[in-house]
C-alpha atoms as a PDB file:
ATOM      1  CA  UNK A   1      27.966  20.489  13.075  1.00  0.00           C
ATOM      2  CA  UNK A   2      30.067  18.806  10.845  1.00  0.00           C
ATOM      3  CA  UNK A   3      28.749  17.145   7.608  1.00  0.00           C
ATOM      4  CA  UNK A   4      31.434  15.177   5.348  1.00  0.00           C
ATOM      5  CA  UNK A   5      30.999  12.481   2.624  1.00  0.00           C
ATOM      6  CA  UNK A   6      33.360   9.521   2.011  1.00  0.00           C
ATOM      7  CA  UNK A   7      35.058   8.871  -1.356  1.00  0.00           C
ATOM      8  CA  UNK A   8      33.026   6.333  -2.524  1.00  0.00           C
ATOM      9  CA  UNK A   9      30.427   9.041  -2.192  1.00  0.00           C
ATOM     10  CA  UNK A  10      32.217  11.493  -3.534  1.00  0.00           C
ATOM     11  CA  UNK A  11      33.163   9.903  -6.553  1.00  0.00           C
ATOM     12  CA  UNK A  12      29.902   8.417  -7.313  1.00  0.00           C
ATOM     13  CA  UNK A  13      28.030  12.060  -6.938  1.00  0.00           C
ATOM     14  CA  UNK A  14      31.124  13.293  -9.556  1.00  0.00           C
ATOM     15  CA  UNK A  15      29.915  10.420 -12.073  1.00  0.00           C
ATOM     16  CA  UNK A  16      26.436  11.404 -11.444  1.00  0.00           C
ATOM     17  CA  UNK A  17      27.388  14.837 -11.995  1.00  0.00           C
ATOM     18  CA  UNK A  18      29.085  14.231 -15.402  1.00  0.00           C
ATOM     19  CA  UNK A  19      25.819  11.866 -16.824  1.00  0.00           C
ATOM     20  CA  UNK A  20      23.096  12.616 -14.963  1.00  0.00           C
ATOM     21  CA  UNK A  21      22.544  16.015 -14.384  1.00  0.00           C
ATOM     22  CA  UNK A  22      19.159  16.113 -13.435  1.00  0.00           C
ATOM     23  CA  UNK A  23      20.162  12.981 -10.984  1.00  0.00           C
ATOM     24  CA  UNK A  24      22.609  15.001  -9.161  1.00  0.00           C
ATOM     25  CA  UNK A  25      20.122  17.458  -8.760  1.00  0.00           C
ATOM     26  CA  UNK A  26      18.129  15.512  -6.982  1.00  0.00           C
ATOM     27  CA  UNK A  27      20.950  13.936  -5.118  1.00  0.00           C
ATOM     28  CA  UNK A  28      22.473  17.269  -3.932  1.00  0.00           C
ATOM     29  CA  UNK A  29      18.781  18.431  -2.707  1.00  0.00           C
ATOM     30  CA  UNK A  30      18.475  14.943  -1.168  1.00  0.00           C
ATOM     31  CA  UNK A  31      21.797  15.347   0.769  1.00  0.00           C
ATOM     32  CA  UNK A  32      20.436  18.338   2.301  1.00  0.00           C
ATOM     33  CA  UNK A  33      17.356  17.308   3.692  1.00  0.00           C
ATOM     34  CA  UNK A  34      19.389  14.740   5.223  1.00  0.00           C
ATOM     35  CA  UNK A  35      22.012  16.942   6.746  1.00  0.00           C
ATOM     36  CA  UNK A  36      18.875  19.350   7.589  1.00  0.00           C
ATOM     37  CA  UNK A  37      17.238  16.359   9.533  1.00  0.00           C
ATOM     38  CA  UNK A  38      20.348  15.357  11.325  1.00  0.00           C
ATOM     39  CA  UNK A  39      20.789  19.147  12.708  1.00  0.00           C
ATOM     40  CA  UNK A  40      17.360  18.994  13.880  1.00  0.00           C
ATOM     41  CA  UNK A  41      18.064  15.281  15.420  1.00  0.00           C
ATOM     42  CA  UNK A  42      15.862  13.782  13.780  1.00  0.00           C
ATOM     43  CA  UNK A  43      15.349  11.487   9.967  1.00  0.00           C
ATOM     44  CA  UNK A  44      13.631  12.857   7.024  1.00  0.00           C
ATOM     45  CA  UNK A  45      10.881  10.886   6.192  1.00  0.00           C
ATOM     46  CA  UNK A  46      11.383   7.869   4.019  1.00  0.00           C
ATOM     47  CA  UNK A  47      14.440   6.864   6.090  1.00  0.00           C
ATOM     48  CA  UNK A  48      15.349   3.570   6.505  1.00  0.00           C
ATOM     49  CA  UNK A  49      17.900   2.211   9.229  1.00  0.00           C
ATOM     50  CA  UNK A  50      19.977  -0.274   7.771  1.00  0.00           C
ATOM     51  CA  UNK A  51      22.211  -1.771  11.008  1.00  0.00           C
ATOM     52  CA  UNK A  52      21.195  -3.443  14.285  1.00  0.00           C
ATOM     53  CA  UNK A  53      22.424  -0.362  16.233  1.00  0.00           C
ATOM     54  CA  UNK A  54      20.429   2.085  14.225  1.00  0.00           C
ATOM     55  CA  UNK A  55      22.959   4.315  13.619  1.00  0.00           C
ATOM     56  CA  UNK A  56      23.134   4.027   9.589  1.00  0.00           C
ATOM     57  CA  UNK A  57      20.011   4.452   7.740  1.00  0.00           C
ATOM     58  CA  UNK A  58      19.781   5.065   3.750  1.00  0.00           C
ATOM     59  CA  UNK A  59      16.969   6.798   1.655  1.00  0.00           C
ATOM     60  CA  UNK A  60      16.077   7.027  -2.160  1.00  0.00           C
ATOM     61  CA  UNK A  61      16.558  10.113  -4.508  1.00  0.00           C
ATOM     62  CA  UNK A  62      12.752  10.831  -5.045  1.00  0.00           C
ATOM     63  CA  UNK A  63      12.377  10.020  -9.004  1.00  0.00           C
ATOM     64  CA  UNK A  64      15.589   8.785  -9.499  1.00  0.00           C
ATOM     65  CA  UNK A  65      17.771   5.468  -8.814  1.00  0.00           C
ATOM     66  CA  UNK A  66      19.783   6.703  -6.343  1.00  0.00           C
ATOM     67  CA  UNK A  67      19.911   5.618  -3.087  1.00  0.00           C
ATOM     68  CA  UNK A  68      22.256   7.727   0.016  1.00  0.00           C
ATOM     69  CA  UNK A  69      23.229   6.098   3.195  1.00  0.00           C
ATOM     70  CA  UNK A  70      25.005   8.229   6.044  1.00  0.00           C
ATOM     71  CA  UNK A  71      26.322   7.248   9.413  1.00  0.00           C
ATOM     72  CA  UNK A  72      24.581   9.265  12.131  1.00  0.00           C
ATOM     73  CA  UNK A  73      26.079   8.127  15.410  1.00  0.00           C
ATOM     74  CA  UNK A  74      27.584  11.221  16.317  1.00  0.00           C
ATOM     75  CA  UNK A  75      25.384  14.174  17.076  1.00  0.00           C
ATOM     76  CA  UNK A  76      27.828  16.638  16.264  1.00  0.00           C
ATOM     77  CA  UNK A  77      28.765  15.010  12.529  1.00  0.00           C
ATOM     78  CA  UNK A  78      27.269  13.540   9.908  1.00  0.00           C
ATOM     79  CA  UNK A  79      28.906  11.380   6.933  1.00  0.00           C
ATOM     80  CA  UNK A  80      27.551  10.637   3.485  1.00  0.00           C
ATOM     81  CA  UNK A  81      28.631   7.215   3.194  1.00  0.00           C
ATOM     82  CA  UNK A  82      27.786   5.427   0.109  1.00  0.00           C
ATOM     83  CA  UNK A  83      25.542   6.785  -2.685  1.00  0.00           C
ATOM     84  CA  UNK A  84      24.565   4.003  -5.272  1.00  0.00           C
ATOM     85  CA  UNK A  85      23.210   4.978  -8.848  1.00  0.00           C
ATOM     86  CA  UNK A  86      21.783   2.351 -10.496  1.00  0.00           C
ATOM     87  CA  UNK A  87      22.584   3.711 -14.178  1.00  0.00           C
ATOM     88  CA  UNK A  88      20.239   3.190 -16.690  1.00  0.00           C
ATOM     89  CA  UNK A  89      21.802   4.660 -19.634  1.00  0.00           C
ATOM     90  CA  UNK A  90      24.252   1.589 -20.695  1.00  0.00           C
END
């Protein structure tokens, strides 16, 4: 199984990281009951598929505005790719 995350991803989780700590917590906990899910094939609840082909599906950080979306086409990958954070500190 292969789990990767794209930049967008990555950089948003490092800006998360730097202001939010208790955000990225929850993000990084969030991002593995996703990859979790996916090697089980199947969604963690709360799941939402966001394309026609149901292939890319997104789901909120519990207590937090943050939401991930991944690509789950392949059964042998997974890829974080987009996490928005809706910052509320400015």
């Amino acid at each position: 199984m292969s789990h990767g995350l794209s930049d967008q991803a990555a950089a948003v989780l490092s800006a998360i990281a730097d202001k939010a700590p208790e955000a990225f917590a929850a993000t990084v906990l969030t991002l593995t009951v996703i990859t979790a899910a996916h090697e089980q094939d199947t969604l963690p609840t709360g799941a939402t598929p966001t394309d026609r082909f149901g292939d890319v599906h997104d789901l909120p950080v519990p207590g937090h505005p943050v939401l991930v979306e991944w690509f789950s086409g392949n059964p042998d990958a997974i890829t974080i790719t987009r996490i928005t954070w809706m910052d509320t500190s400015a």
